[in-house]
N, C-alpha and C. Protein backbone atom coordinates (compact mmCIF):
# COMPACT_ATOMS: atom_id res chain seq x y z
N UNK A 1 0.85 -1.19 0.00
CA UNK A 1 0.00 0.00 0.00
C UNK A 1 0.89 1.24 0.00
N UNK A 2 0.41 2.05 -1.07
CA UNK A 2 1.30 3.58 -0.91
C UNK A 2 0.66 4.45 0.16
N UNK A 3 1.72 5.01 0.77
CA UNK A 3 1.71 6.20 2.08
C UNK A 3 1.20 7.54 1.38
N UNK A 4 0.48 8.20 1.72
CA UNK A 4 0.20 9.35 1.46
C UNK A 4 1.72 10.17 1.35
N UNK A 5 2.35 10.43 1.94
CA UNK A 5 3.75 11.35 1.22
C UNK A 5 4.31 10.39 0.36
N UNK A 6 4.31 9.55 -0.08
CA UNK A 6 5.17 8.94 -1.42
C UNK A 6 4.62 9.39 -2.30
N UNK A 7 3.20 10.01 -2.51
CA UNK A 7 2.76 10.66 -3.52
C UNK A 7 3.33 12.32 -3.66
N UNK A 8 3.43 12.91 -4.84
CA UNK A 8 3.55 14.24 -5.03
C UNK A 8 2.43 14.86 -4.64
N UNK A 9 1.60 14.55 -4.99
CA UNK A 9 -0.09 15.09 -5.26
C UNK A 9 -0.45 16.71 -6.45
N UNK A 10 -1.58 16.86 -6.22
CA UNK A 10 -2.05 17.71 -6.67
C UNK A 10 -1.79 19.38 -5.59
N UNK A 11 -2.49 20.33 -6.51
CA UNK A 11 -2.54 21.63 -5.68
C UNK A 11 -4.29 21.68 -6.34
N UNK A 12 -4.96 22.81 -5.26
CA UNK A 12 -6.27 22.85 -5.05
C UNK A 12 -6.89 23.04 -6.44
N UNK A 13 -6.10 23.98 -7.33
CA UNK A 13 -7.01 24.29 -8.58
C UNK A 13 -6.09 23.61 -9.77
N UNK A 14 -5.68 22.58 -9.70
CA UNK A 14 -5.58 21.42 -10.62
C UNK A 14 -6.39 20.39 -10.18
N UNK A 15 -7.04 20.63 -9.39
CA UNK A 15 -8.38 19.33 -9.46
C UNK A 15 -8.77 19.07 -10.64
N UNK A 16 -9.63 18.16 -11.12
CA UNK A 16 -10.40 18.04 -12.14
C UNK A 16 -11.85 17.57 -11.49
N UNK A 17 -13.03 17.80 -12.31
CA UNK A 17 -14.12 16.55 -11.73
C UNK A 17 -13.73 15.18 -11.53
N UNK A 18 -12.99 14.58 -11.68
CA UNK A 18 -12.54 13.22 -11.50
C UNK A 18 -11.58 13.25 -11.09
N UNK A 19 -10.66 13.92 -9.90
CA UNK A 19 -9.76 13.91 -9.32
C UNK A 19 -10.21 13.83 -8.03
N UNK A 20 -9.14 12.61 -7.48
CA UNK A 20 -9.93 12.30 -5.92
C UNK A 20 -9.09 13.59 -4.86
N UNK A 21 -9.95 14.57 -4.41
CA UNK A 21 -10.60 15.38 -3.31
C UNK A 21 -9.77 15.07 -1.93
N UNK A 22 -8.87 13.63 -1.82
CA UNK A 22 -8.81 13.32 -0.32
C UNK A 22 -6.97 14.40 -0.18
N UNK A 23 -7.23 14.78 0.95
CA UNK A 23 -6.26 16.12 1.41
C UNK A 23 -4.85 15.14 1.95
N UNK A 24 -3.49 15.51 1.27
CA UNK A 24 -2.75 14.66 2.07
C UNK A 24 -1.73 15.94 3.17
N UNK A 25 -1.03 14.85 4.03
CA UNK A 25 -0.44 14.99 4.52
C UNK A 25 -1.53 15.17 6.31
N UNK A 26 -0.93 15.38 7.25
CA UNK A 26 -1.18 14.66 8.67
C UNK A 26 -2.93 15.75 8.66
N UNK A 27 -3.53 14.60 9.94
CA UNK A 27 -4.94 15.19 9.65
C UNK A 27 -4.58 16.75 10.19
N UNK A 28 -4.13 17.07 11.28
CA UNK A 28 -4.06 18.70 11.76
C UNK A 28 -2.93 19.80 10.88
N UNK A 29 -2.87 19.41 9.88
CA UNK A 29 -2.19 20.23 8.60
C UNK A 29 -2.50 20.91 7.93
N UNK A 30 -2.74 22.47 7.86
CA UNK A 30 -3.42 23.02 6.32
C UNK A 30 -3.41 22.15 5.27
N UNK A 31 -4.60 21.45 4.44
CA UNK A 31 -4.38 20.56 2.90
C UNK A 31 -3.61 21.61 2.04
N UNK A 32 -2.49 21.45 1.86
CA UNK A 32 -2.31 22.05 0.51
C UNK A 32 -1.84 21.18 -0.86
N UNK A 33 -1.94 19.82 -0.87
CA UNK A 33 -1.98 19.31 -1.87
C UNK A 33 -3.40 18.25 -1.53
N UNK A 34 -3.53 17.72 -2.34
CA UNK A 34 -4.75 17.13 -2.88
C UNK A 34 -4.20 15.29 -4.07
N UNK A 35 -4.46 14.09 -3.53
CA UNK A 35 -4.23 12.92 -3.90
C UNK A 35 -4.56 12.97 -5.74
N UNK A 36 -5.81 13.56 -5.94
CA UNK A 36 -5.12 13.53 -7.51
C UNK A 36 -5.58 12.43 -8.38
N UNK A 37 -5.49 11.22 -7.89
CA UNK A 37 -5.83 9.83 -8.67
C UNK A 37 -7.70 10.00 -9.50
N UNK A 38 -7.56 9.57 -9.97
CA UNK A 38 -8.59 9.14 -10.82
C UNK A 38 -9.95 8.39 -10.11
N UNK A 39 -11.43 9.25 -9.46
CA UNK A 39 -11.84 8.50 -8.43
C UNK A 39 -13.21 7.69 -9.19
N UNK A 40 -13.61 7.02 -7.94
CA UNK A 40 -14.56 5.87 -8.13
C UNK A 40 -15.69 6.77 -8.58
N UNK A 41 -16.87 5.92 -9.42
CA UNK A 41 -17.39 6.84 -10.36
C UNK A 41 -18.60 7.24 -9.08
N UNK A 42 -18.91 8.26 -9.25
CA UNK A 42 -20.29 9.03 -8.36
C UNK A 42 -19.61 9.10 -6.67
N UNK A 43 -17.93 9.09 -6.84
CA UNK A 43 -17.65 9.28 -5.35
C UNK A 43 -16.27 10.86 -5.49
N UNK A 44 -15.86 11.30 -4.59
CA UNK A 44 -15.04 12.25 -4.80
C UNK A 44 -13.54 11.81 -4.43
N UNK A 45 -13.39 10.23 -3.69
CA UNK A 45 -12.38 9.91 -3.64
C UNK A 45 -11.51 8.88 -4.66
N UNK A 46 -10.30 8.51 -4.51
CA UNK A 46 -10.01 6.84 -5.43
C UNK A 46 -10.22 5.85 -4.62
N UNK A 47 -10.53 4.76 -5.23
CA UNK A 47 -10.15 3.80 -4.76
C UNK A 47 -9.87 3.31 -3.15
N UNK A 48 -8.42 3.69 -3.31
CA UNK A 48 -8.00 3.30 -1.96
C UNK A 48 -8.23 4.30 -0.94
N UNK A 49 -8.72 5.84 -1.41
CA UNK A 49 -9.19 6.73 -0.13
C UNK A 49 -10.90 6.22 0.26
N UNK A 50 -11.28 6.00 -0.87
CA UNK A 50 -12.80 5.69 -0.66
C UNK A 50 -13.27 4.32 0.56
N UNK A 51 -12.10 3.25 0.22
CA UNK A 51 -11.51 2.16 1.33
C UNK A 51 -11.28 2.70 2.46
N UNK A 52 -10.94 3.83 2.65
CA UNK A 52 -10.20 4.00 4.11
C UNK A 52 -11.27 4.78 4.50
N UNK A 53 -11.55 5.83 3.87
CA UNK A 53 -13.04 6.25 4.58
C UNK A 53 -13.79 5.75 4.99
N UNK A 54 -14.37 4.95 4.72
CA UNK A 54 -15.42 4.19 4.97
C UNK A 54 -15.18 2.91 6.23
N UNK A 55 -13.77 2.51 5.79
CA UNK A 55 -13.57 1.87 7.26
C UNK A 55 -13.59 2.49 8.41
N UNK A 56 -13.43 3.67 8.68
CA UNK A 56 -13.20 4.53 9.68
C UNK A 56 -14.70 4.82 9.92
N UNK A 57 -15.33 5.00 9.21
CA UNK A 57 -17.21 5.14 9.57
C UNK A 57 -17.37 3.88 9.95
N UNK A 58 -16.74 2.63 10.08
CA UNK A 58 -17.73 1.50 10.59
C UNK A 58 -17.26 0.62 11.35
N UNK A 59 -16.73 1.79 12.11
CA UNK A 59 -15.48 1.44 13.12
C UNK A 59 -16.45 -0.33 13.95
N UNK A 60 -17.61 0.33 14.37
CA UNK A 60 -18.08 -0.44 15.23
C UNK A 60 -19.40 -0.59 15.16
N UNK A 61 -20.51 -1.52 15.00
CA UNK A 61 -21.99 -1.80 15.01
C UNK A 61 -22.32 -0.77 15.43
N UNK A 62 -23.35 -0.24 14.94
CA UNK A 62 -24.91 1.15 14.74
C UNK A 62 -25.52 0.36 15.75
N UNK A 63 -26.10 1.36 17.03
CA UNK A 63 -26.88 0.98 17.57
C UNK A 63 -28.10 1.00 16.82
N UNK A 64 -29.23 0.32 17.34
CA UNK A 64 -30.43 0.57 16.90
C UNK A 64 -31.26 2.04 16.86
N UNK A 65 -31.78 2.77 16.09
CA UNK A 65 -32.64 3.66 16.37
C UNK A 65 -33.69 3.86 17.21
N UNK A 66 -34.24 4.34 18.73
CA UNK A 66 -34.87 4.29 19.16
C UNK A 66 -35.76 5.49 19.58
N UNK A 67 -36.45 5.87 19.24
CA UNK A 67 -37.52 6.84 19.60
C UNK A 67 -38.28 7.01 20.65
N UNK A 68 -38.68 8.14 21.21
CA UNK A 68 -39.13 8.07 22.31
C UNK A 68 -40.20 9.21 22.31
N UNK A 69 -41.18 8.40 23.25
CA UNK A 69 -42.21 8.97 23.19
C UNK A 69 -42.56 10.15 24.27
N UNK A 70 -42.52 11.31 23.35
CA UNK A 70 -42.19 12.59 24.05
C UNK A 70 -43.60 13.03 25.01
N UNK A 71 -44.86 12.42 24.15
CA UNK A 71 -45.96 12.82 25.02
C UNK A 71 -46.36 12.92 26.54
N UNK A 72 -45.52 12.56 27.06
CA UNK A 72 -45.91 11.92 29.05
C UNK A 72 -45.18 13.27 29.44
């Protein structure tokens, strides 16, 4: 797997619509470059950022939704 600094990356206004959006370098860093790769279709990341996102959202089982009944 490539490290986010082994890449060069992008700068903000060489994006394209199909340039993946994910910000490198450490999370508490101004983004000033941008990953660049070619992303998954109807997503703003590539591939392997779209992978890591999403693992990080599902870290752990969704509780159930429970509602409560405000009337009393």
């Amino acid at each position: 797997m490539e490290t986010d600094e082994a890449r060069p990356g992008v700068r903000l206004w060489e994006l394209r619509t199909n340039s993946c959006r994910w910000p490198l370098g450490r999370p508490w860093d101004h983004a000033e470059f941008f990953c660049g790769q070619p992303t998954v279709p109807g997503c703003s990341w590539c591939k392997e950022h779209r992978k890591r996102a999403l693992v990080r959202a599902r870290v752990g089982p969704k509780p159930p939704m429970v509602l409560k009944d405000r009337r009393r």
